[in-house]
Each structure stands twice: as structure tokens, then as C-alpha cells.
N, C-alpha and C. Protein backbone atom coordinates (compact mmCIF):
# COMPACT_ATOMS: atom_id res chain seq x y z
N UNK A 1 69.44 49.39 -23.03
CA UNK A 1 68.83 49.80 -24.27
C UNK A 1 67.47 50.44 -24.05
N UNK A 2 66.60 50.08 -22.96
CA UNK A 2 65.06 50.71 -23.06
C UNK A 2 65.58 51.45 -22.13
N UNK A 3 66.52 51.91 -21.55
CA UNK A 3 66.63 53.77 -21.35
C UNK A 3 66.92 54.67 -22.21
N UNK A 4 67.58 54.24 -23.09
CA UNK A 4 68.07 55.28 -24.05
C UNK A 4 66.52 55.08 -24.91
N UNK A 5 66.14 53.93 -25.33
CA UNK A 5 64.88 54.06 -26.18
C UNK A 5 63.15 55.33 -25.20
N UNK A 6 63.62 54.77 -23.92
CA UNK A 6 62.81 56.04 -23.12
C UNK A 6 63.32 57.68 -23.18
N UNK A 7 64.45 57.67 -23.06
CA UNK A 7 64.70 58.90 -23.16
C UNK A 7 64.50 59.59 -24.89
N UNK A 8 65.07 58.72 -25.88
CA UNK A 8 64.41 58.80 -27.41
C UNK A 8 62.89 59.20 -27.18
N UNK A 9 62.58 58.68 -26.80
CA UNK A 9 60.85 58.63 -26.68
C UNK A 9 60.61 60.06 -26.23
N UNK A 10 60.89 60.39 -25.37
CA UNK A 10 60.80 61.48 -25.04
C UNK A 10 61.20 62.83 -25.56
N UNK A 11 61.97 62.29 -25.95
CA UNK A 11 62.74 63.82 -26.69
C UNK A 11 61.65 63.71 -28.30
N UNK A 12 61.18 62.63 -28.44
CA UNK A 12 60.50 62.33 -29.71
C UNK A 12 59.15 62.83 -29.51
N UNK A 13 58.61 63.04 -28.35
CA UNK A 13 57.29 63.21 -28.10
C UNK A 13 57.41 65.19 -28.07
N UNK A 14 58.60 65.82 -27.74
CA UNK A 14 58.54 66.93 -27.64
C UNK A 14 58.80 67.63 -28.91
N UNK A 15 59.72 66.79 -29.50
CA UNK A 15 59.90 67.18 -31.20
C UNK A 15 58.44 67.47 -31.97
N UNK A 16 57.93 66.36 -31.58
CA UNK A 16 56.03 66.05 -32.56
C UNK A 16 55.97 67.15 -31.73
N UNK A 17 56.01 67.68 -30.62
CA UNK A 17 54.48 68.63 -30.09
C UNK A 17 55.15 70.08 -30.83
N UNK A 18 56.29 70.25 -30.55
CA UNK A 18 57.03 71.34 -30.68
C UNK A 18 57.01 71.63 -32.51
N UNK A 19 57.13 70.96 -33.25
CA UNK A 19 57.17 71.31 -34.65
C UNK A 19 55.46 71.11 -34.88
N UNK A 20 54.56 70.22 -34.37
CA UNK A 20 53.20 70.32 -34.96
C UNK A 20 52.52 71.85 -34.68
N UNK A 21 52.76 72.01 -33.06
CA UNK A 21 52.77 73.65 -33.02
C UNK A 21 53.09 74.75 -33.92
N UNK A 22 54.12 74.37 -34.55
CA UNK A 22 54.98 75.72 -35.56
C UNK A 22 54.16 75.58 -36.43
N UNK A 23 53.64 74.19 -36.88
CA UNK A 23 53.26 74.17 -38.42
C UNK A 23 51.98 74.56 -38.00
N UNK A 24 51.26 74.00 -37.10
CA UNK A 24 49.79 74.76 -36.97
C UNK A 24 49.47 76.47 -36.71
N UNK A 25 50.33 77.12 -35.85
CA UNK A 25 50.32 78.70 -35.87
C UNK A 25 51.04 79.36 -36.57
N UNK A 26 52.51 79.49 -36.56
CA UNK A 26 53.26 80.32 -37.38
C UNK A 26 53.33 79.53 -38.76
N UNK A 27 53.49 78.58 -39.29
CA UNK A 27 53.60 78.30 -40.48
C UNK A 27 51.93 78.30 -41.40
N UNK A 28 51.12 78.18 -40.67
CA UNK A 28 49.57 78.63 -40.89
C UNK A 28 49.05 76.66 -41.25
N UNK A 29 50.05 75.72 -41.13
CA UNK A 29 49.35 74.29 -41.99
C UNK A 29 48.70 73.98 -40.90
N UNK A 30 47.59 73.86 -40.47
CA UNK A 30 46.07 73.07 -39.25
C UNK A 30 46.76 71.38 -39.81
N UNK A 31 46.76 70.95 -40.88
CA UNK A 31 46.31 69.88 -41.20
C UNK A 31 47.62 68.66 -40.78
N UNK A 32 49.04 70.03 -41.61
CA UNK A 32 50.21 69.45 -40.71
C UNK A 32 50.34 69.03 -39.31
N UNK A 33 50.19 70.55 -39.12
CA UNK A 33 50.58 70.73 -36.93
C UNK A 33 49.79 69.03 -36.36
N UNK A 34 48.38 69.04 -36.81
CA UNK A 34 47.46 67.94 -36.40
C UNK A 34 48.31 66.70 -36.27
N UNK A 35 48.62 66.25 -37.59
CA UNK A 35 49.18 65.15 -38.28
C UNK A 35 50.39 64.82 -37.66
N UNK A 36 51.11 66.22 -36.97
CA UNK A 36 52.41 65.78 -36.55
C UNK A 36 51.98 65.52 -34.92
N UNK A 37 51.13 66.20 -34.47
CA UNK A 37 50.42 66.18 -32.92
C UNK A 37 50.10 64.88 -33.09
N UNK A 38 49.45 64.28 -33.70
CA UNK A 38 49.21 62.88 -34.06
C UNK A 38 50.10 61.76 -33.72
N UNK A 39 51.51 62.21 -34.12
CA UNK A 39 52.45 61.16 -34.37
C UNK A 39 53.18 61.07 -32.23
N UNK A 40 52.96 62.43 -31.56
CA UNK A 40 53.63 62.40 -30.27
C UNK A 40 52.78 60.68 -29.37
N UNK A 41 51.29 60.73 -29.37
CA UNK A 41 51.47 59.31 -28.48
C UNK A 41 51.50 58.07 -29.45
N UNK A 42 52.39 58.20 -30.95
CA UNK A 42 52.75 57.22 -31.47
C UNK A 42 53.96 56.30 -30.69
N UNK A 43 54.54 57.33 -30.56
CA UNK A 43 56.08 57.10 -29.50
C UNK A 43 55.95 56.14 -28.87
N UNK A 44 55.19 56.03 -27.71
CA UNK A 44 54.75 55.11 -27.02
C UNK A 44 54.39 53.88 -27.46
N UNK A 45 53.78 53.45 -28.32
CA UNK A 45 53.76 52.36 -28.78
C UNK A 45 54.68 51.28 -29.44
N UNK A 46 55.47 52.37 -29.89
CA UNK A 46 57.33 52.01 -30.25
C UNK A 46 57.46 51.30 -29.23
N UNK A 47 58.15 52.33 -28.22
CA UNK A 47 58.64 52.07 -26.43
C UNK A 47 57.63 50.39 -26.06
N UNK A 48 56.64 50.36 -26.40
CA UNK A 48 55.60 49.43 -25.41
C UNK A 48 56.19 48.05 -26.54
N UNK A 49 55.76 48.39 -27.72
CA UNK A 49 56.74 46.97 -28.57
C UNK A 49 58.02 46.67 -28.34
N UNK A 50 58.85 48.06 -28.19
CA UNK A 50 60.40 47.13 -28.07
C UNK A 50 60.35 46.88 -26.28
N UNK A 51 60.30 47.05 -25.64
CA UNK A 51 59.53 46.43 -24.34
C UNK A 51 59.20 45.21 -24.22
N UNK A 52 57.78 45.04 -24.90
CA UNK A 52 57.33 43.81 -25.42
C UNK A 52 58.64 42.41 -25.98
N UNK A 53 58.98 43.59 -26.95
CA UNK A 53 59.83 42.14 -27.61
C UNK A 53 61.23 41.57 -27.14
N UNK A 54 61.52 42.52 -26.42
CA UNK A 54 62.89 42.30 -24.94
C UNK A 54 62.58 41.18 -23.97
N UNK A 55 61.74 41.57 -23.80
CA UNK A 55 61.40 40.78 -22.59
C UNK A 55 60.56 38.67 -23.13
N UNK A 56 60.23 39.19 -24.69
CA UNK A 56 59.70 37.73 -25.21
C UNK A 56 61.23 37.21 -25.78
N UNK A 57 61.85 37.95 -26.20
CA UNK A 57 63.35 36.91 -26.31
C UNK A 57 64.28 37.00 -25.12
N UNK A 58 63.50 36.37 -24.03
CA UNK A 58 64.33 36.15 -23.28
C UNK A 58 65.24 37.05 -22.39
N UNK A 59 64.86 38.68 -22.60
CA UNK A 59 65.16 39.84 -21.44
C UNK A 59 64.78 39.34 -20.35
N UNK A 60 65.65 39.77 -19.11
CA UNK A 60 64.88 39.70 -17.66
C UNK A 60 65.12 41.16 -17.44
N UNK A 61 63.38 41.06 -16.80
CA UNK A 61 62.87 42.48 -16.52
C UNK A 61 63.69 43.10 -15.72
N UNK A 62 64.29 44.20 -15.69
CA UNK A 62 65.15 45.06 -14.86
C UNK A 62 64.41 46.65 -14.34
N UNK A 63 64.64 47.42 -13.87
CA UNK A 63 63.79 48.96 -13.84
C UNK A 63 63.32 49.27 -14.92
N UNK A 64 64.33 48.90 -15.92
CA UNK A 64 64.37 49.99 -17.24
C UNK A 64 63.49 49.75 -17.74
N UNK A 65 62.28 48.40 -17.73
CA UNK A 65 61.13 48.06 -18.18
C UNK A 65 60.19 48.64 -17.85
N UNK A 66 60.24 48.23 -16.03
CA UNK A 66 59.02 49.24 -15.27
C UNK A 66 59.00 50.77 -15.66
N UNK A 67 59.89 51.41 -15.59
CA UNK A 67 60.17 52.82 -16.08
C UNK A 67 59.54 53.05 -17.38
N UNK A 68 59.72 51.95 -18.65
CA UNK A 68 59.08 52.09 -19.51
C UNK A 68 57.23 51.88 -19.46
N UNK A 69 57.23 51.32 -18.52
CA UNK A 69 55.87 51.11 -18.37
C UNK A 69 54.99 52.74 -17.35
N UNK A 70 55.62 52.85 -16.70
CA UNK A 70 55.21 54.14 -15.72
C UNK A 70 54.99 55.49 -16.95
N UNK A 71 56.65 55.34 -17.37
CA UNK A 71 56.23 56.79 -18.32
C UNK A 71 55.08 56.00 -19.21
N UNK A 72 54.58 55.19 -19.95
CA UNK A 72 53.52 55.09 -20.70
C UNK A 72 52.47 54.89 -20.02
N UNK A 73 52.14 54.77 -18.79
CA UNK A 73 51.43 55.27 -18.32
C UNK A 73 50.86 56.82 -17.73
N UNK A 74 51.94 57.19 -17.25
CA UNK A 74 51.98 58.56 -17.29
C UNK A 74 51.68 59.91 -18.93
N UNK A 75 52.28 58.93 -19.94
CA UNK A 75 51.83 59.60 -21.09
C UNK A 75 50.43 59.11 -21.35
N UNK A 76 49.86 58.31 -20.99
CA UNK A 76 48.66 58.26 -21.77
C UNK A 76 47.65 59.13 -20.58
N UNK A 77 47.51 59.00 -19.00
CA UNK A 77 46.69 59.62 -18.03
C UNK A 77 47.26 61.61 -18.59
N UNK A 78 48.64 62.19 -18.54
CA UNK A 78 49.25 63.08 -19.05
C UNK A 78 49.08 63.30 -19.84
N UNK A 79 49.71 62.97 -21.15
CA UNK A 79 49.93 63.49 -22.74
C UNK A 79 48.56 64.51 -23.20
N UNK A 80 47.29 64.05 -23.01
CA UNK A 80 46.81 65.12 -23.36
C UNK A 80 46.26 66.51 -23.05
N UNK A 81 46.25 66.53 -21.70
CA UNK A 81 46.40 67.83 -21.06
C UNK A 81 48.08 68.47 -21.28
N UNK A 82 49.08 67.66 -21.39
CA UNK A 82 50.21 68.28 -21.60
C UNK A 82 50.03 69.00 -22.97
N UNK A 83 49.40 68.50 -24.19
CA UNK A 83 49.63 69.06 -25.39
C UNK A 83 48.50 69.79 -25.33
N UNK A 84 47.32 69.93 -24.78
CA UNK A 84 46.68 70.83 -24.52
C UNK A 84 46.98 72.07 -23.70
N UNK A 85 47.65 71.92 -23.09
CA UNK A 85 48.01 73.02 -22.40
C UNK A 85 49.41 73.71 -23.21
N UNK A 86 50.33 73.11 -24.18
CA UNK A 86 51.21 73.67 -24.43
C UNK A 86 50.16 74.20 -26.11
N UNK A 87 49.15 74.15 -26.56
CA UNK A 87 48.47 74.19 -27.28
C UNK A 87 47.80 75.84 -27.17
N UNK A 88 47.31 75.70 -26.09
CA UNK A 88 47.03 77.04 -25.38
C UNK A 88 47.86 78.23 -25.46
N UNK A 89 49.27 77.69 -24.45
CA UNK A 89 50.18 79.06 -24.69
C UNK A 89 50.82 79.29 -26.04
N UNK A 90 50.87 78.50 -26.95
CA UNK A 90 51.09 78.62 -28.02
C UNK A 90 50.20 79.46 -29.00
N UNK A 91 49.10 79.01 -29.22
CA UNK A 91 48.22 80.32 -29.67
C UNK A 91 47.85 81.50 -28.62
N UNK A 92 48.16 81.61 -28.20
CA UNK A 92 47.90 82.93 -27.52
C UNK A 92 49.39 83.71 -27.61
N UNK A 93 50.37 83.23 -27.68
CA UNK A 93 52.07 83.84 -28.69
C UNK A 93 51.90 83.94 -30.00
N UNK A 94 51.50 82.75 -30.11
CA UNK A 94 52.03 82.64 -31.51
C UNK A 94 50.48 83.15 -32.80
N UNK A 95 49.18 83.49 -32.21
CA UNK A 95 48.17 83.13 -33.33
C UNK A 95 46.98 84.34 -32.55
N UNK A 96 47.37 85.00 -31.30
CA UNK A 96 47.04 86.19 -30.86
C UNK A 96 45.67 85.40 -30.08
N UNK A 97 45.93 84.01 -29.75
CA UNK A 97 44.39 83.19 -29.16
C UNK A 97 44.26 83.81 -27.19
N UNK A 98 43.54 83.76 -27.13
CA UNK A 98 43.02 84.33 -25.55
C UNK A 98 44.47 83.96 -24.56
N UNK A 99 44.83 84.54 -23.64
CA UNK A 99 45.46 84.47 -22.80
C UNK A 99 45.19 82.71 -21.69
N UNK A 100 45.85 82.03 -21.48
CA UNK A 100 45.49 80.52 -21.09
C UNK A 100 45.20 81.04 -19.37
N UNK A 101 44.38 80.26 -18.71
CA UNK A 101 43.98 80.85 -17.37
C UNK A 101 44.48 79.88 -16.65
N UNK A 102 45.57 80.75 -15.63
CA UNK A 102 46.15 80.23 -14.61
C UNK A 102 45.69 79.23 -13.82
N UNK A 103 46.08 78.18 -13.26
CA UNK A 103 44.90 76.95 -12.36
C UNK A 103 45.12 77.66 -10.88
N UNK A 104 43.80 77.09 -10.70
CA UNK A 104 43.38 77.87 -9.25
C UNK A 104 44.74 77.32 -8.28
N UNK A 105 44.87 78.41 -6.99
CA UNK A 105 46.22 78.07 -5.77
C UNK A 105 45.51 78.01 -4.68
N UNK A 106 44.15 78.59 -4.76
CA UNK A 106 43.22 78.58 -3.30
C UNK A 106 42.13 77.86 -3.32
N UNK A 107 41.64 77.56 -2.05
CA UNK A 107 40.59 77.07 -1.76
C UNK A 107 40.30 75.66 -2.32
N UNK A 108 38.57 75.71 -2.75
CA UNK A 108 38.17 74.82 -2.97
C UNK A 108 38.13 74.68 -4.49
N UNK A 109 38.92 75.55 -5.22
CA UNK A 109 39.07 75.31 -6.71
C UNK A 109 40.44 74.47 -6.68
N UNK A 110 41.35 74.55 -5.87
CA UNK A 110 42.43 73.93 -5.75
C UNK A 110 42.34 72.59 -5.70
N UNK A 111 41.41 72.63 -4.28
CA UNK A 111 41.29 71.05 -3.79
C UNK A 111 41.17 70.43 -5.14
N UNK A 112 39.90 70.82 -6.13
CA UNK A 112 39.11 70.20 -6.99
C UNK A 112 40.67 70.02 -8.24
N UNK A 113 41.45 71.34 -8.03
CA UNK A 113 42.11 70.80 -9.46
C UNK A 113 43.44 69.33 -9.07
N UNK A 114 43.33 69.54 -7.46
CA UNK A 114 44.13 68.29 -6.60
C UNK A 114 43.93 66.87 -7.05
N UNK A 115 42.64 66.80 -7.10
CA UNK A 115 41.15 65.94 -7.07
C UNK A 115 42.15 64.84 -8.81
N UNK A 116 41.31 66.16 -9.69
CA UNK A 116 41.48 66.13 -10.94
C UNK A 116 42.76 65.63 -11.33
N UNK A 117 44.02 66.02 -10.95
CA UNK A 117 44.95 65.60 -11.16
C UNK A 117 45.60 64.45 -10.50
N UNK A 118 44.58 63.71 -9.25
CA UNK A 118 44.99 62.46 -8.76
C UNK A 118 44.73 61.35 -9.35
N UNK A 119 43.02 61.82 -10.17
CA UNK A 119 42.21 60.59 -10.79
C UNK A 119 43.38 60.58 -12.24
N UNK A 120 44.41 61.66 -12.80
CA UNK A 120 45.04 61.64 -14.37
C UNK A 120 46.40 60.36 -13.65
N UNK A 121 46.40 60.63 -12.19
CA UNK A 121 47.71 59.80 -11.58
C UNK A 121 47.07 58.81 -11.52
N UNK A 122 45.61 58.22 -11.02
CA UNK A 122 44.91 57.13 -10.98
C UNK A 122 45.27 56.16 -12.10
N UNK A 123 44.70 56.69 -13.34
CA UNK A 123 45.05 56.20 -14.73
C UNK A 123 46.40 56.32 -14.68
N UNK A 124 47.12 56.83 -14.68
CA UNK A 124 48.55 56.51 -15.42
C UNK A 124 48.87 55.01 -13.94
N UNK A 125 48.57 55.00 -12.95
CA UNK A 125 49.09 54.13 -12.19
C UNK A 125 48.15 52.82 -12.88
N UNK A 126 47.24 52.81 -13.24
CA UNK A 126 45.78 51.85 -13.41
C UNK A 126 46.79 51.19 -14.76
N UNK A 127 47.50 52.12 -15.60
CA UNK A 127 47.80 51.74 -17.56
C UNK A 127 49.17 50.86 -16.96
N UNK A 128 50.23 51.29 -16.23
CA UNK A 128 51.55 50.88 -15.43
C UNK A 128 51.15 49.39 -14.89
N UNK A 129 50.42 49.34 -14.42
CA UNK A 129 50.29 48.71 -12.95
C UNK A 129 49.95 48.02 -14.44
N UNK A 130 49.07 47.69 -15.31
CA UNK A 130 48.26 46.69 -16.26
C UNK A 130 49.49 45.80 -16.86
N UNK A 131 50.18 47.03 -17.84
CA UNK A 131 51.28 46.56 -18.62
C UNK A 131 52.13 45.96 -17.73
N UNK A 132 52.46 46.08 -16.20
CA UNK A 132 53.62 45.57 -15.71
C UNK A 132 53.14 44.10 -15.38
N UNK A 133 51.83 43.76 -14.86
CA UNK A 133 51.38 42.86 -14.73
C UNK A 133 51.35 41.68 -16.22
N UNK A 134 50.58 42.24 -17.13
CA UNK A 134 50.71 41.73 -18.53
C UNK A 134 52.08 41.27 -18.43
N UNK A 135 53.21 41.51 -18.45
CA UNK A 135 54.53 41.55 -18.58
C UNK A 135 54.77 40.59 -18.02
N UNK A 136 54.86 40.86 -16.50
CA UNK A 136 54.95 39.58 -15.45
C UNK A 136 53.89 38.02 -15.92
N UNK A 137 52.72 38.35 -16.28
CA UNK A 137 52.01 36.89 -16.89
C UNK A 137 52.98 36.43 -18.33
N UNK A 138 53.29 37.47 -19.03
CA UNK A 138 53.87 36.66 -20.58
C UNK A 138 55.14 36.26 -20.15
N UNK A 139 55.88 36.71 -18.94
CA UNK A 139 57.31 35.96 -19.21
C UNK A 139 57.16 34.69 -17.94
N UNK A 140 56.09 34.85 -17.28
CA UNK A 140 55.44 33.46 -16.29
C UNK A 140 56.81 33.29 -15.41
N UNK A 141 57.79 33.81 -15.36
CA UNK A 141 58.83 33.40 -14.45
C UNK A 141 59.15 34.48 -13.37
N UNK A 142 58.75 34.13 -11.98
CA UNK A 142 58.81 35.81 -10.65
C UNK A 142 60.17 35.92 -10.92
N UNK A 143 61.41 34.80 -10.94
CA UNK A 143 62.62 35.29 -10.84
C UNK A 143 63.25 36.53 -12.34
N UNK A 144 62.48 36.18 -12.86
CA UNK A 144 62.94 37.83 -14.29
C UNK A 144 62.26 38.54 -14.25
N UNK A 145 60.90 38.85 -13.22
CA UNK A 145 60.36 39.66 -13.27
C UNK A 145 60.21 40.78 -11.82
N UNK A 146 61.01 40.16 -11.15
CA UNK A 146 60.97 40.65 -9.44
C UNK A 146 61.11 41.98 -9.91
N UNK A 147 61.84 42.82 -11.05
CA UNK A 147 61.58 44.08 -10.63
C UNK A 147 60.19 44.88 -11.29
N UNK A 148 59.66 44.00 -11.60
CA UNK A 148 58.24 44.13 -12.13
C UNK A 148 57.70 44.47 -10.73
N UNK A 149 57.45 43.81 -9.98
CA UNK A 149 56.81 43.92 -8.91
C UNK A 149 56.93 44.97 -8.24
N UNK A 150 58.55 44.87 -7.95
CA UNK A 150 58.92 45.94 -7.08
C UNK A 150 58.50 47.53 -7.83
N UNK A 151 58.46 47.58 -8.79
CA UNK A 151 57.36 49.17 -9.99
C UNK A 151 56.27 48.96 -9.11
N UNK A 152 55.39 47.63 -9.11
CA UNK A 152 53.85 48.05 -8.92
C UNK A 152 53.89 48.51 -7.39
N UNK A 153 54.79 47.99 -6.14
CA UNK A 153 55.05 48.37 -4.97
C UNK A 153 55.13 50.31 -4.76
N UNK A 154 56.19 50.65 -5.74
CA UNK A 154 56.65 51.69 -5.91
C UNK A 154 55.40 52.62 -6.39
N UNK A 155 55.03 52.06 -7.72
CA UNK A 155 53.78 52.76 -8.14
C UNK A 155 52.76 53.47 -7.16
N UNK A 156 52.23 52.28 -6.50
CA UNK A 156 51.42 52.24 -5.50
C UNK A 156 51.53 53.31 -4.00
N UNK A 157 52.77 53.09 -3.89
CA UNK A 157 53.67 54.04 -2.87
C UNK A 157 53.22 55.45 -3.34
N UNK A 158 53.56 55.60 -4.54
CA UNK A 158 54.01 57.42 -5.12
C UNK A 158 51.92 57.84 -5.15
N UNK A 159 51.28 56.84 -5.46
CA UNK A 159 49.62 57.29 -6.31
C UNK A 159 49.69 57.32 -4.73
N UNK A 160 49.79 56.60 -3.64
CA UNK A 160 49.43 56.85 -1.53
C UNK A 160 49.73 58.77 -1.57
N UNK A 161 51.23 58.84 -1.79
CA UNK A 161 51.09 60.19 -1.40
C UNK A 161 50.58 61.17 -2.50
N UNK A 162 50.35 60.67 -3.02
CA UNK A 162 49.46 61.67 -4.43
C UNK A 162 48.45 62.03 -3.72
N UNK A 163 47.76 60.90 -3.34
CA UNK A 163 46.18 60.89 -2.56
C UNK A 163 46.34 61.53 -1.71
N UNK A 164 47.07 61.93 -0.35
CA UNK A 164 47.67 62.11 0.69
C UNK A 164 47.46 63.81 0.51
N UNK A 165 48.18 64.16 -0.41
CA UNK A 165 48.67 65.39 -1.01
C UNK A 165 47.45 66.24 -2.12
N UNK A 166 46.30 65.63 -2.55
CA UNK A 166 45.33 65.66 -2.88
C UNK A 166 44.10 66.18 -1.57
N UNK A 167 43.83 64.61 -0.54
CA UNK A 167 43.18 64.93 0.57
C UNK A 167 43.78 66.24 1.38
N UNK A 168 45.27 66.66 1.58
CA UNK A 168 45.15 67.57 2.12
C UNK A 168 44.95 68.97 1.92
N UNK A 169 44.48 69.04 0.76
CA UNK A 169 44.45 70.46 -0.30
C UNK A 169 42.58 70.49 0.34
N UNK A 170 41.58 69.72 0.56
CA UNK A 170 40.44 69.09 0.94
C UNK A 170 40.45 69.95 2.26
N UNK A 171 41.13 68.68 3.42
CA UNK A 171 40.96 68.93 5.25
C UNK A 171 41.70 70.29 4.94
N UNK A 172 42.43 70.71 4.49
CA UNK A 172 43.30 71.95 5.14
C UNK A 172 43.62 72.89 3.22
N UNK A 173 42.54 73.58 3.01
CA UNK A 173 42.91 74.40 1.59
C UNK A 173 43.69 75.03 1.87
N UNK A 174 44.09 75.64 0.93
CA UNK A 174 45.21 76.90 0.75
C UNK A 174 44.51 78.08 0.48
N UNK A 175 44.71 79.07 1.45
CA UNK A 175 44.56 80.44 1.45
C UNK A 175 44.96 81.54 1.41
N UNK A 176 44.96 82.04 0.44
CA UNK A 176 45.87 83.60 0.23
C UNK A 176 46.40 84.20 0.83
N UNK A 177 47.72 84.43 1.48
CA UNK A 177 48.18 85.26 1.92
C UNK A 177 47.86 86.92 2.20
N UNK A 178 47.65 87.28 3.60
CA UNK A 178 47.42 88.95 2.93
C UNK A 178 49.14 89.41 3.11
N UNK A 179 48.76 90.53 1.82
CA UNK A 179 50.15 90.80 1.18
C UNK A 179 50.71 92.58 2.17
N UNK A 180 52.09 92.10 2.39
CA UNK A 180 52.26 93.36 2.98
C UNK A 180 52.65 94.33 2.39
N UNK A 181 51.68 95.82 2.02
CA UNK A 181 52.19 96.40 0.94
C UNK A 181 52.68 97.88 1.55
């Protein structure tokens, strides 16, 4: 059940961004588009209660929890550069707003946007790693929660090569190709 309620979630979070968009540029409502932009990291809190209340009547934690916990972590470090950025190309189609500027591929603007996007993985691992723990203290039993653990193992694993993959944009940037014309 909390996969299909994750995958709901998701398709629910793109609905809010995707119709608050319409109503804010092409339909001309600011106050709508907002209101419905509003409602996308409502989702999550759904997902984090029925989560919550699975696991207090007596659910034993399986992936499908941790998973729920990662993507809400990932949506909250994520979600708002995601709707910011789909915010962007949207007025600039849809409302004639400036062209959105590509993120740097070289050098030391790279490293930095590497940087930037390890500390948004930091937080989403920091919100995961909290709730899975929280989780593991309210149901007090390791045997329903072993795959709790095994998320924060995993977590931990994926934010190593984040860092990894971050530092090496640092020791070794990326440099432009010269182009053969």
C-alpha cells in the first residue's frame, strides 16, 4: 500500500506543479497557480501520516517505508529548486519571462554547482535518516524495523558517492572540449 500511496504522491506533486503553472501564466490567476504550488509539498505530509499510522497499528517496516521516507526527504532538500526551475522554463514559454540559464559543465562553476547540489543531498539524507530513525524509536522493536536500518546503511552509501562525485568535479574539473570544426 505505501508504494502505490508513493507513487500517488508523486504523480500528485506533478499534477499541483503542472496545473498551478497553467493557472499562473496562460490562464493569467497568480493567486490560483500559488495556491495550487502550495498544495505540491502538501503530498508529503499525507505519505509521512499514512507511514506514520502503518507502522503505529502494528505494520512491520518493510522498504516501502524507507522509500517513503527517502523520497520525503528528497522532496523537501529537492522540491523547491524542482518547482523553481520548472517555474522558470515555464515563463519564459509560456509569459515571454527571460530565457532560464543553463548550469555551468566547466570548471570551477561546476565544482561549486557539485558542491551545492551535495549539501540539497545532505538534507534530503539528514530529513530520511531523521524520520527513519523516529520510526525505528516509535515502533521500539529492531525485529520490524531491520529494514529501517538497512535505508539509513543505503542512504549513507548513495550521500558517500554523491560526495565522491562532488569532490571529483573539485581534484579533477571538467574542461571544454576543443571542438573539431
Amino acid at each position: 500500500m505505501i508504494v502505490q500511496l508513493i507513487v500517488a504522491c508523486e504523480v500528485l506533486f506533478w499534477v499541483f506543479l503542472g496545473s498551478g503553472l497553467v493557472a499562473r501564466y496562460p490562464l493569467g490567476r497568480p493567486t490560483l497557480g500559488a495556491a495550487l504550488l502550495l498544495c505540491a509539498p502538501l503530498v508529503d505530509v499525507v505519505l509521512l501520516v499514512a507511514a506514520t499510522v502503518d507502522l503505529r497499528t502494528g505494520g512491520v517496516a518493510s522498504w516501502s517505508h524507507g522509500l517513503a521516507a527517502a523520497y520525503i526527504g528528497f522532496s523537501v532538500a529537492f522540491g523547491h529548486s524542482i518547482i523553481r526551475w520548472a517555474d522558470a522554463h515555464f515563463a519564459h514559454r509560456f509569459a515571454h519571462g527571460r530565457a532560464p540559464t543553463k548550469p555551468a559543465r566547466y570548471g570551477r562553476a561546476r565544482a561549486a554547482r557539485e558542491w551545492r547540489e551535495f549539501g540539497k543531498a545532505l538534507i534530503a539524507w539528514g530529513v530520511a535518516c531523521g524520520l527513519l530513525l523516529a520510526a525505528i524509536g516509535m515502533v521500539g522493536d529492531p525485529h520490524r524495523t531491520e529494514a529501517l536500518s538497512d535505508w539509513i546503511r543505503t542512504l549513507s552509501v548513495a550521500l558517500g558517492v554523491w560526495g565522491v562525485i562532488a569532490l571529483s568535479y573539485t581534484v579533477f574539473p571538467a574542461r571544454e572540449r576543443a571542438r573539431l570544426d
